[in-house]
PDB file of N, CA and C in Angstrom:
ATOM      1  N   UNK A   1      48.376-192.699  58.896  1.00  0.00           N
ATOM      2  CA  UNK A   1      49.697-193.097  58.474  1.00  0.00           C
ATOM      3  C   UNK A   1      50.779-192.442  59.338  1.00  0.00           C
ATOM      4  N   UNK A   2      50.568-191.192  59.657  1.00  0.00           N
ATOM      5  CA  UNK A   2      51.654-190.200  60.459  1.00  0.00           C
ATOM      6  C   UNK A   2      51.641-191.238  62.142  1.00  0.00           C
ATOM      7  N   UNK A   3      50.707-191.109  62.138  1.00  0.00           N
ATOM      8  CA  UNK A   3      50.208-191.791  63.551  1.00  0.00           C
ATOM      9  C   UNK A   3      50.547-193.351  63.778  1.00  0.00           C
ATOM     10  N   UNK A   4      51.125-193.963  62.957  1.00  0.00           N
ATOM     11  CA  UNK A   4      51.435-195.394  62.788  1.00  0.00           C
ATOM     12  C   UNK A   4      53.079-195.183  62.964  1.00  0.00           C
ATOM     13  N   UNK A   5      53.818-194.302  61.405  1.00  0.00           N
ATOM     14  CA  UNK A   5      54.904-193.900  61.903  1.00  0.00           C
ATOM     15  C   UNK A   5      55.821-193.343  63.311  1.00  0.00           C
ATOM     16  N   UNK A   6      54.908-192.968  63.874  1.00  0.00           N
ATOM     17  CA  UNK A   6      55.027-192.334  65.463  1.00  0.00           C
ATOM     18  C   UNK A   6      55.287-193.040  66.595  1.00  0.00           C
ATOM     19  N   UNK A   7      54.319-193.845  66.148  1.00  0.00           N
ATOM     20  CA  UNK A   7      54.529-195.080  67.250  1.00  0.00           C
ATOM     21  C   UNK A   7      55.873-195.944  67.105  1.00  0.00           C
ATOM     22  N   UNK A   8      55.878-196.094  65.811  1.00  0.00           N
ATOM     23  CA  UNK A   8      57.431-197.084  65.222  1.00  0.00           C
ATOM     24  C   UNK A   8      58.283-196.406  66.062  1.00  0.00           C
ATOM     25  N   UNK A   9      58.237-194.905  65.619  1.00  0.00           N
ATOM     26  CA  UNK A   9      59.558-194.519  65.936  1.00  0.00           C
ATOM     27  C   UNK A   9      59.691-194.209  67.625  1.00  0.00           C
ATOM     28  N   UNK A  10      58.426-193.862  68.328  1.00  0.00           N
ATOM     29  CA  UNK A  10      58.555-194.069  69.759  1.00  0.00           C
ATOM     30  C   UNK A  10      59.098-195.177  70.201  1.00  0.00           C
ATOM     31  N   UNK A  11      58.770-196.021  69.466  1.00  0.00           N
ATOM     32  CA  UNK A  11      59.593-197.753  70.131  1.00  0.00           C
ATOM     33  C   UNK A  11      60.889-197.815  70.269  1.00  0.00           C
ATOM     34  N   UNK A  12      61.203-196.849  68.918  1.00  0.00           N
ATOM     35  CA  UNK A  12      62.362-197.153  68.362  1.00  0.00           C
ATOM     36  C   UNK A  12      63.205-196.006  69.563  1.00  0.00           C
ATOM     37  N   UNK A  13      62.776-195.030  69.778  1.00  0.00           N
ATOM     38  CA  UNK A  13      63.161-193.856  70.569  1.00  0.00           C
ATOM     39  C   UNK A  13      63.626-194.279  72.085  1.00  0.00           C
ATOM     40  N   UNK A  14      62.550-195.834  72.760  1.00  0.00           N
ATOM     41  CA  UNK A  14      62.730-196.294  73.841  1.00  0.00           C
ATOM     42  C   UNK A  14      64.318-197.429  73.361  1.00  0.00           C
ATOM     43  N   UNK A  15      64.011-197.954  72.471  1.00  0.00           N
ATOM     44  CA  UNK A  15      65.508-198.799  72.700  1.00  0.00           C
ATOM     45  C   UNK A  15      66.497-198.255  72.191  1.00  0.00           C
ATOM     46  N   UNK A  16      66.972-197.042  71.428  1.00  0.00           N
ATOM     47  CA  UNK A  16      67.592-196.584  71.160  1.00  0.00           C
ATOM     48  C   UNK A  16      67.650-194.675  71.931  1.00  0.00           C
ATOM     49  N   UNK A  17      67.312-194.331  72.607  1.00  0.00           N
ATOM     50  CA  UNK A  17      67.258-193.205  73.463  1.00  0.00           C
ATOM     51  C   UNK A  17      67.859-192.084  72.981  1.00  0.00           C
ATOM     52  N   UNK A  18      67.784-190.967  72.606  1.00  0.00           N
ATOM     53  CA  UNK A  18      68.684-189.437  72.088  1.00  0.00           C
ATOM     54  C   UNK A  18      68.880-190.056  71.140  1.00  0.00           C
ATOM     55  N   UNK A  19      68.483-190.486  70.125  1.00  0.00           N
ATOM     56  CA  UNK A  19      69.442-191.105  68.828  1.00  0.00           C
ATOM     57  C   UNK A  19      69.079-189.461  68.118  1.00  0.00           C
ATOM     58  N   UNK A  20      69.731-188.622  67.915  1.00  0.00           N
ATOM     59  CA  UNK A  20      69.182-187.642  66.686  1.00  0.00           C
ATOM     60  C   UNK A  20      68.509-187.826  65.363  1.00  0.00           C
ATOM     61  N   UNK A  21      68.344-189.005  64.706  1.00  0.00           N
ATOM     62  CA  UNK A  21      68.197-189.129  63.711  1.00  0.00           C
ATOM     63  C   UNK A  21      66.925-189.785  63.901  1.00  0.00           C
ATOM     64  N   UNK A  22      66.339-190.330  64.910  1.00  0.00           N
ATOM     65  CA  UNK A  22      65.030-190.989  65.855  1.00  0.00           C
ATOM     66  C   UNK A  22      64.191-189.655  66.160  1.00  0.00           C
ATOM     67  N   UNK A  23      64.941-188.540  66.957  1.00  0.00           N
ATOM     68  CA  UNK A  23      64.642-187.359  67.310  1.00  0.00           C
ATOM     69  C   UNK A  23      64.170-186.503  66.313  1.00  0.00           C
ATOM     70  N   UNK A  24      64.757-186.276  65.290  1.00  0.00           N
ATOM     71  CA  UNK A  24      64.317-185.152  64.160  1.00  0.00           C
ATOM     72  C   UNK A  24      63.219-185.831  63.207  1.00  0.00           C
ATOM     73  N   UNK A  25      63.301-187.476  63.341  1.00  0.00           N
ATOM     74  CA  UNK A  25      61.878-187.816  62.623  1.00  0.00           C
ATOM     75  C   UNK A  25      60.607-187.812  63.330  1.00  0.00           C
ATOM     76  N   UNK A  26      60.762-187.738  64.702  1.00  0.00           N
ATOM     77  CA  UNK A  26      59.485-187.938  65.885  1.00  0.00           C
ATOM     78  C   UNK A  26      59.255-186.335  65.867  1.00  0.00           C
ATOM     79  N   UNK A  27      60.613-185.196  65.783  1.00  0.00           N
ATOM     80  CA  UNK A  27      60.152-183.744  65.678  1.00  0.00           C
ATOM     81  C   UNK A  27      59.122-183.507  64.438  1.00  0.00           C
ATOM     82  N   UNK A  28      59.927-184.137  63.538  1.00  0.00           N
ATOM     83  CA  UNK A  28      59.217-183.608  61.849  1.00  0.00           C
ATOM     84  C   UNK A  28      57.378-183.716  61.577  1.00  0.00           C
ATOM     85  N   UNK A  29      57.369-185.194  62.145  1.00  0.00           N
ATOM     86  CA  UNK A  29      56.085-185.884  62.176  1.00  0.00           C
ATOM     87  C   UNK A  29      55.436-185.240  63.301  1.00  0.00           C
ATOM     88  N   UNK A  30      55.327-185.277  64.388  1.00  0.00           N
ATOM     89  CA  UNK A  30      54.729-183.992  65.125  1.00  0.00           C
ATOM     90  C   UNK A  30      54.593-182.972  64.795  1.00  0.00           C
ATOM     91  N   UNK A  31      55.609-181.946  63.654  1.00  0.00           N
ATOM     92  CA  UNK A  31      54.832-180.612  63.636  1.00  0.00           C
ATOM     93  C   UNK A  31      54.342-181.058  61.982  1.00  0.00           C
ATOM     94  N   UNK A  32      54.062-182.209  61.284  1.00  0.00           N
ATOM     95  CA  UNK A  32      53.364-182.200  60.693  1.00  0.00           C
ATOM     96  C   UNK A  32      51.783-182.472  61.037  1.00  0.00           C
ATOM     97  N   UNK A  33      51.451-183.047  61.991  1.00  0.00           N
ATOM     98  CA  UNK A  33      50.441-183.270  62.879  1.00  0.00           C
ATOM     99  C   UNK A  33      49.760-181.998  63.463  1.00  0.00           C
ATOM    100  N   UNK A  34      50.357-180.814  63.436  1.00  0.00           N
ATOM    101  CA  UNK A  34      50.306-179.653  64.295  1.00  0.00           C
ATOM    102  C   UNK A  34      50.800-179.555  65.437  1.00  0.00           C
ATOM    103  N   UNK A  35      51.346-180.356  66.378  1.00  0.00           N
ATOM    104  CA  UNK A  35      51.827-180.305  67.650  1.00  0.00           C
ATOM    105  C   UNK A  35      53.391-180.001  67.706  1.00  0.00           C
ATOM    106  N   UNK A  36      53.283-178.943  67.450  1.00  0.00           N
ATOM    107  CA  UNK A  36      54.791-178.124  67.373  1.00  0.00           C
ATOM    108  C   UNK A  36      55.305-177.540  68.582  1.00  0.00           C
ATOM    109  N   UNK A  37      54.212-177.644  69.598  1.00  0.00           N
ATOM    110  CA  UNK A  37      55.630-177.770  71.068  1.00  0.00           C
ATOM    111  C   UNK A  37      56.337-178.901  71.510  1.00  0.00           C
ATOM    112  N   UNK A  38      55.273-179.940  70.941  1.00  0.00           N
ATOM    113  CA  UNK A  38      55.989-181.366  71.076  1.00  0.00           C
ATOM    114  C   UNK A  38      57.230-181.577  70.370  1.00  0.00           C
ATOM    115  N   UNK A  39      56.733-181.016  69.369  1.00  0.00           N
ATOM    116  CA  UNK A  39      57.915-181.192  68.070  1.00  0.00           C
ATOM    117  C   UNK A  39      58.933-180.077  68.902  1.00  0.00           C
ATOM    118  N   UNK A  40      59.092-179.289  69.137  1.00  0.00           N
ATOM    119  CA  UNK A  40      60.526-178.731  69.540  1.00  0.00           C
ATOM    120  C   UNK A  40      61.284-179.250  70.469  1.00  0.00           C
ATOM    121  N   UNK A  41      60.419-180.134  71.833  1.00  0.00           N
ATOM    122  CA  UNK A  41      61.236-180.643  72.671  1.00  0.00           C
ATOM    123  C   UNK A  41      61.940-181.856  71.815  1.00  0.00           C
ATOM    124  N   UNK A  42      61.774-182.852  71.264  1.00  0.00           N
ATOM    125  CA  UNK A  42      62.460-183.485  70.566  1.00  0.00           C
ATOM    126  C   UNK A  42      63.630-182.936  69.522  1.00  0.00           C
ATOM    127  N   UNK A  43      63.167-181.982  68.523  1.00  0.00           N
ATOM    128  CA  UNK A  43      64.435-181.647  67.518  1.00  0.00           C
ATOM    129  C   UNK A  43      65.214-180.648  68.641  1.00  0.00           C
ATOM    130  N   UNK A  44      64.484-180.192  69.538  1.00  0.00           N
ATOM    131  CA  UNK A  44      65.870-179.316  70.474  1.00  0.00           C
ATOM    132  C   UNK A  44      66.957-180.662  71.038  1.00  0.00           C
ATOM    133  N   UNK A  45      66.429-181.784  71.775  1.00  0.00           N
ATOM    134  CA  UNK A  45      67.107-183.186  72.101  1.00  0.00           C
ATOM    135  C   UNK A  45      68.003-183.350  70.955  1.00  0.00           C
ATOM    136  N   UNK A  46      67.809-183.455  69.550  1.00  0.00           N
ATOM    137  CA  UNK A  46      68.737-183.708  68.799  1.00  0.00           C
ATOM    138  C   UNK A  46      69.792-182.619  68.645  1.00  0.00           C
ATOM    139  N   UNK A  47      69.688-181.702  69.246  1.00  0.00           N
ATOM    140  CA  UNK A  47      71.011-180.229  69.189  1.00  0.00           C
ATOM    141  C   UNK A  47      70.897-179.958  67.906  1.00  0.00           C
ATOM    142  N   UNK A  48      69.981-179.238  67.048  1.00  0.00           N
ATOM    143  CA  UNK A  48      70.466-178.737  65.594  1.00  0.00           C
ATOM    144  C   UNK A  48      71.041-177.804  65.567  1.00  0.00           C
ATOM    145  N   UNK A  49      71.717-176.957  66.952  1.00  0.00           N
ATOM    146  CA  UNK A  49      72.918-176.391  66.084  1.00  0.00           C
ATOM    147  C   UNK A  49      74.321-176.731  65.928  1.00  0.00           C
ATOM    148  N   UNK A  50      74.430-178.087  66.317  1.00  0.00           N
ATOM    149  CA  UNK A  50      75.670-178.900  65.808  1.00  0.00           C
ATOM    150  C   UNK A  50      75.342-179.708  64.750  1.00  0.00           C
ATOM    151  N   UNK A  51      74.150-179.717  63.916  1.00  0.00           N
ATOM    152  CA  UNK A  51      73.871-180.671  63.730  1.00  0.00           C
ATOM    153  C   UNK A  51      74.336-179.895  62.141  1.00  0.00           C
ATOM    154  N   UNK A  52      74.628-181.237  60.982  1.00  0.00           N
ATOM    155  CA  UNK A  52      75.018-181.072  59.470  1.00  0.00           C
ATOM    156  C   UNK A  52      73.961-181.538  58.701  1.00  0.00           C
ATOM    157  N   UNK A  53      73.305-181.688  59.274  1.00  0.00           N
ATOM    158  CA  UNK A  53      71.670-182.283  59.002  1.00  0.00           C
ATOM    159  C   UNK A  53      70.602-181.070  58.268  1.00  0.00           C
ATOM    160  N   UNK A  54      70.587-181.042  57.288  1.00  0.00           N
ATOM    161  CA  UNK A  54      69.407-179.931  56.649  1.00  0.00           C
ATOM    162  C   UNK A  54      68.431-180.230  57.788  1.00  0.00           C
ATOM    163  N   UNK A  55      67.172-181.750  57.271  1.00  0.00           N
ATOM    164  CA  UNK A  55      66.352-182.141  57.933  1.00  0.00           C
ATOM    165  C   UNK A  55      66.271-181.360  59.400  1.00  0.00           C
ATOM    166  N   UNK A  56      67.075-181.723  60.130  1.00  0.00           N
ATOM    167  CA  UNK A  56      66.624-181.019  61.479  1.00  0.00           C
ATOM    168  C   UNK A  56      66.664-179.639  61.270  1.00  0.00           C
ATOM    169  N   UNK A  57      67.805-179.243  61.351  1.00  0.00           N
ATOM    170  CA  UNK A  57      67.690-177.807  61.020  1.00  0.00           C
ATOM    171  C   UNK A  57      66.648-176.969  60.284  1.00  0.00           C
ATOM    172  N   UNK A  58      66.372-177.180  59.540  1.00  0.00           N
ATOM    173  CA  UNK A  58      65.239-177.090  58.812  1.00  0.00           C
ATOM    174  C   UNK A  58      63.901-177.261  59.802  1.00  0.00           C
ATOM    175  N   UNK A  59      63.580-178.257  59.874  1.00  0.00           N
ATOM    176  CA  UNK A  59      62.640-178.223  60.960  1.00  0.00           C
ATOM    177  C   UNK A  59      62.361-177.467  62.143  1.00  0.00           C
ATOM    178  N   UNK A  60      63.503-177.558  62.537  1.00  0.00           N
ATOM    179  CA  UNK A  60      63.940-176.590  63.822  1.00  0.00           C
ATOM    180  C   UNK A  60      62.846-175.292  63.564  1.00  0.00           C
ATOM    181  N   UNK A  61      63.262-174.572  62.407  1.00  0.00           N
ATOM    182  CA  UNK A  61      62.771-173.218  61.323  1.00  0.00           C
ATOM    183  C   UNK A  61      61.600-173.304  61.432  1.00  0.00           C
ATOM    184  N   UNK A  62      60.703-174.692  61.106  1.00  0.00           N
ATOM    185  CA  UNK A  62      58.974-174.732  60.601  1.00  0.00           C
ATOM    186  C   UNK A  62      59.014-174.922  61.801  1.00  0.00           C
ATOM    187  N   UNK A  63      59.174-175.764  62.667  1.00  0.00           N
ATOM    188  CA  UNK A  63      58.560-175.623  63.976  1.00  0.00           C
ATOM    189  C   UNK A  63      58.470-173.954  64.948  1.00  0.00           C
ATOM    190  N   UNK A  64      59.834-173.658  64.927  1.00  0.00           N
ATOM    191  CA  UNK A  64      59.536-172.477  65.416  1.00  0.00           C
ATOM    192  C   UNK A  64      58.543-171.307  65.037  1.00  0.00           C
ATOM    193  N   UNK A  65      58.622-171.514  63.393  1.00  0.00           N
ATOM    194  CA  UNK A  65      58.044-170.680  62.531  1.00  0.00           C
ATOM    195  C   UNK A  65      56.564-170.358  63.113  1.00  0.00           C
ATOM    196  N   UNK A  66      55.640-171.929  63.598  1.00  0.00           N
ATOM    197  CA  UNK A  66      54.832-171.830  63.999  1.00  0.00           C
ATOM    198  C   UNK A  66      54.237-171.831  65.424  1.00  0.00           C
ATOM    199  N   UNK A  67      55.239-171.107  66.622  1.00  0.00           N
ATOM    200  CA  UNK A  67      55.168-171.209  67.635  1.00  0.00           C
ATOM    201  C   UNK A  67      55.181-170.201  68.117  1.00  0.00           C
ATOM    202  N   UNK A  68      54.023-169.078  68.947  1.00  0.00           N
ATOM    203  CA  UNK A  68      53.892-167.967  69.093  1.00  0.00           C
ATOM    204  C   UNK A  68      55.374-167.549  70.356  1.00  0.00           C
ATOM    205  N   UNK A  69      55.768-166.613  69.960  1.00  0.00           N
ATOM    206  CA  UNK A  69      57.372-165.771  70.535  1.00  0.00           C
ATOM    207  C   UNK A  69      57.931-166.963  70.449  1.00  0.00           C
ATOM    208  N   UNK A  70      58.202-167.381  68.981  1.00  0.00           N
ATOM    209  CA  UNK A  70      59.500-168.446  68.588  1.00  0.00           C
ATOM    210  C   UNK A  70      59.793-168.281  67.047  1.00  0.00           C
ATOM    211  N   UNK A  71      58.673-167.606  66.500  1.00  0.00           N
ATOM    212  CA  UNK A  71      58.759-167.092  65.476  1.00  0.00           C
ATOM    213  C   UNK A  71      59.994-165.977  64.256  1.00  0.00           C
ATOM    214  N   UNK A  72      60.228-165.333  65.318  1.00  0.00           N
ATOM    215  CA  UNK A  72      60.972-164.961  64.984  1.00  0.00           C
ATOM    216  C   UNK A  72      62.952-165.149  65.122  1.00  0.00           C
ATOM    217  N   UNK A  73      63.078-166.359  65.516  1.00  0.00           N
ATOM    218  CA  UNK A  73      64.118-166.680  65.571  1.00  0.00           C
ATOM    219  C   UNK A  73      64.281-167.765  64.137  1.00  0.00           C
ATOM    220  N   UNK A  74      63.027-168.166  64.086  1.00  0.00           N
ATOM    221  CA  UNK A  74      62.977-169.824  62.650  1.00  0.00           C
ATOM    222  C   UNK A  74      64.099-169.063  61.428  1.00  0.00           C
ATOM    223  N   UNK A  75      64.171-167.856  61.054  1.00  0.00           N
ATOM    224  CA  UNK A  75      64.602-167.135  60.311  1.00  0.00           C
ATOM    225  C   UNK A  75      66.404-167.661  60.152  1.00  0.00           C
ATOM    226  N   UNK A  76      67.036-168.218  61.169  1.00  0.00           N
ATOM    227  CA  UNK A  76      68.325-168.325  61.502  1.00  0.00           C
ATOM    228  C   UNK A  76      68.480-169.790  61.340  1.00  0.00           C
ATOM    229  N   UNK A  77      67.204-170.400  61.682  1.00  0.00           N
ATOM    230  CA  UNK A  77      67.892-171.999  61.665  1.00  0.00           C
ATOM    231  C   UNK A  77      67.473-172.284  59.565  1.00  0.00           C
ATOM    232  N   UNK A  78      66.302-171.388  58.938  1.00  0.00           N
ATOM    233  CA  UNK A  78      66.164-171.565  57.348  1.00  0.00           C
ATOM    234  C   UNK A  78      67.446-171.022  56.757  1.00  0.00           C
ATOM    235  N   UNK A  79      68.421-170.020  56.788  1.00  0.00           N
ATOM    236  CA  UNK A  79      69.340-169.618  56.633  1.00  0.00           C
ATOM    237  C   UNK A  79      70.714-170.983  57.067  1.00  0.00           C
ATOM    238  N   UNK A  80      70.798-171.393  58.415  1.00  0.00           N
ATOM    239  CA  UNK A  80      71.818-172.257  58.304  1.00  0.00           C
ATOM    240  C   UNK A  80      71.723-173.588  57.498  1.00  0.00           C
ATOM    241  N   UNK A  81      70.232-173.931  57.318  1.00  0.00           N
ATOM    242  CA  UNK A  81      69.729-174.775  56.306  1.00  0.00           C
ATOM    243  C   UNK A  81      70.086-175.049  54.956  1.00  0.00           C
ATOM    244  N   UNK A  82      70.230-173.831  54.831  1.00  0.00           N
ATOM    245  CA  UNK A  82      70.540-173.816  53.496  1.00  0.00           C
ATOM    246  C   UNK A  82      71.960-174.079  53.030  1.00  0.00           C
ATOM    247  N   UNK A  83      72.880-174.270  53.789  1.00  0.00           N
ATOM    248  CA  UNK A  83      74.099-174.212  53.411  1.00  0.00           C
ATOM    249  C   UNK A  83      74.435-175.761  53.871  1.00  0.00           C
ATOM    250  N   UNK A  84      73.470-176.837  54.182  1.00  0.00           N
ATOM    251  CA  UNK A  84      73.726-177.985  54.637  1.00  0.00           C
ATOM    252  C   UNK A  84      72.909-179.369  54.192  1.00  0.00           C
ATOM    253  N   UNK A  85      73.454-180.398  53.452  1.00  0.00           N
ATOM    254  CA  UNK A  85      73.020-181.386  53.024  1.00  0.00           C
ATOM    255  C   UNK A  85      71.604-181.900  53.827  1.00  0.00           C
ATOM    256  N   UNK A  86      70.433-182.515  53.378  1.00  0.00           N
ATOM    257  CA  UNK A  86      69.869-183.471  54.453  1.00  0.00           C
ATOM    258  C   UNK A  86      70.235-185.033  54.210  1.00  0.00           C
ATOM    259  N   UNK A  87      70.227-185.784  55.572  1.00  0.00           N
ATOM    260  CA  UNK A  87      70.641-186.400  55.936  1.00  0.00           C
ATOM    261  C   UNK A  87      69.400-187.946  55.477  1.00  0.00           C
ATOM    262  N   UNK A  88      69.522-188.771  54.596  1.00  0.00           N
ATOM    263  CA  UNK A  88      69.020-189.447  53.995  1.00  0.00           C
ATOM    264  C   UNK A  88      67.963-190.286  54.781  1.00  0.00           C
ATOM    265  N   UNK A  89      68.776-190.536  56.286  1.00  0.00           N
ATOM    266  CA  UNK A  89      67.747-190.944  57.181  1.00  0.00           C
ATOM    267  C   UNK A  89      66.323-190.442  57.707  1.00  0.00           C
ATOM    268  N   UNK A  90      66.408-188.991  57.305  1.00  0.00           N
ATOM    269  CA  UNK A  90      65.606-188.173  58.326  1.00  0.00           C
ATOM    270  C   UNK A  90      64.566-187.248  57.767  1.00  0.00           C
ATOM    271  N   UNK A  91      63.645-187.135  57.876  1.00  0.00           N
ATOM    272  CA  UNK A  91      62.161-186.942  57.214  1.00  0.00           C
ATOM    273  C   UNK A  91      62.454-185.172  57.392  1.00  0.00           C
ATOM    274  N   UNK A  92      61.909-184.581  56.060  1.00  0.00           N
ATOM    275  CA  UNK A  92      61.760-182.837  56.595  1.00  0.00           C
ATOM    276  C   UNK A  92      60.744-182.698  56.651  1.00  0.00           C
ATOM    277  N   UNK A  93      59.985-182.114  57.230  1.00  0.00           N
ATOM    278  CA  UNK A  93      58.487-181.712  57.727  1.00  0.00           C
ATOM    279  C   UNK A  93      58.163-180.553  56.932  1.00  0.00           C
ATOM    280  N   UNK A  94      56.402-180.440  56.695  1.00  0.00           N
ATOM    281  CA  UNK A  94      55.721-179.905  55.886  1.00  0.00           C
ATOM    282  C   UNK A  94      55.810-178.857  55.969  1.00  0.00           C
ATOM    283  N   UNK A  95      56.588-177.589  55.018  1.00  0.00           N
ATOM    284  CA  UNK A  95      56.541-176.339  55.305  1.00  0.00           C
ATOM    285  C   UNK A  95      55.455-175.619  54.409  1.00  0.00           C
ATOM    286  N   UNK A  96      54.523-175.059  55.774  1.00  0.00           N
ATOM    287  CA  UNK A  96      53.232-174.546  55.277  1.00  0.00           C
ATOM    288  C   UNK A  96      53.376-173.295  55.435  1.00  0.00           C
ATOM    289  N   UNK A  97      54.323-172.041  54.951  1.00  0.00           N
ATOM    290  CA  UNK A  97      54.328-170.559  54.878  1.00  0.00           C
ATOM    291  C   UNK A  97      53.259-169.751  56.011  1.00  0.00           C
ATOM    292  N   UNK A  98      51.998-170.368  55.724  1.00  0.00           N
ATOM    293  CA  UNK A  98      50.806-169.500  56.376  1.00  0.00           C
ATOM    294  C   UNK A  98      50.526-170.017  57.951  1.00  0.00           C
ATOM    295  N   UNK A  99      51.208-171.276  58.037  1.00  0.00           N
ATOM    296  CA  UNK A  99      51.514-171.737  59.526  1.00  0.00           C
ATOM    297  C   UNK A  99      49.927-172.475  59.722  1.00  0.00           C
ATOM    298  N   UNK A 100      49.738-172.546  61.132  1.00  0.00           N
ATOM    299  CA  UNK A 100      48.671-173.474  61.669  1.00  0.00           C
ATOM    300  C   UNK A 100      47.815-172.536  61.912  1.00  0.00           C
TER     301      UNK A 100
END
């Protein structure tokens, strides 16, 4: 199912290019997959630190969370998270505490 979604949204990623809201669902779904370096080059493309977007931001957090010497920064993007709506379009990814 993740893997069906992926593809949609790759299509969708080619005719619509940097869309952020394309970006933080292709990030989310990748580090739900486990591929969380993949997943950062995309939610980094969407800029979450301009972003008003829980969803990315948030993600930003689990992805880093689980990325050896990236870890300790996730701490700053769960904190700005919290003070920011998510964005109805945009998927938040599976936060698994104990990581991959």
């Amino acid at each position: 199912m993740l893997e069906l979604a992926l593809q949609h949204l790759t299509l969708l990623n080619i005719k619509y290019p940097n869309h952020p809201l394309i970006l933080t669902n292709i990030g989310a779904i990748l580090s739900d997959l486990g591929k969380h370096k993949e997943a950062l080059a995309y939610l980094e493309s969407a800029k979450p630190e301009n972003s008003a977007d829980r969803n990315l931001v948030k993600n930003m957090g689990i992805v880093k969370m689980n990325l050896d010497n990236e870890d300790l920064t996730a701490r700053t993007y769960f904190d700005k998270a919290k003070n920011l709506q998510p964005n109805e379009l945009t998927i938040e990814a599976f936060f698994d505490p104990h990581g991959y």
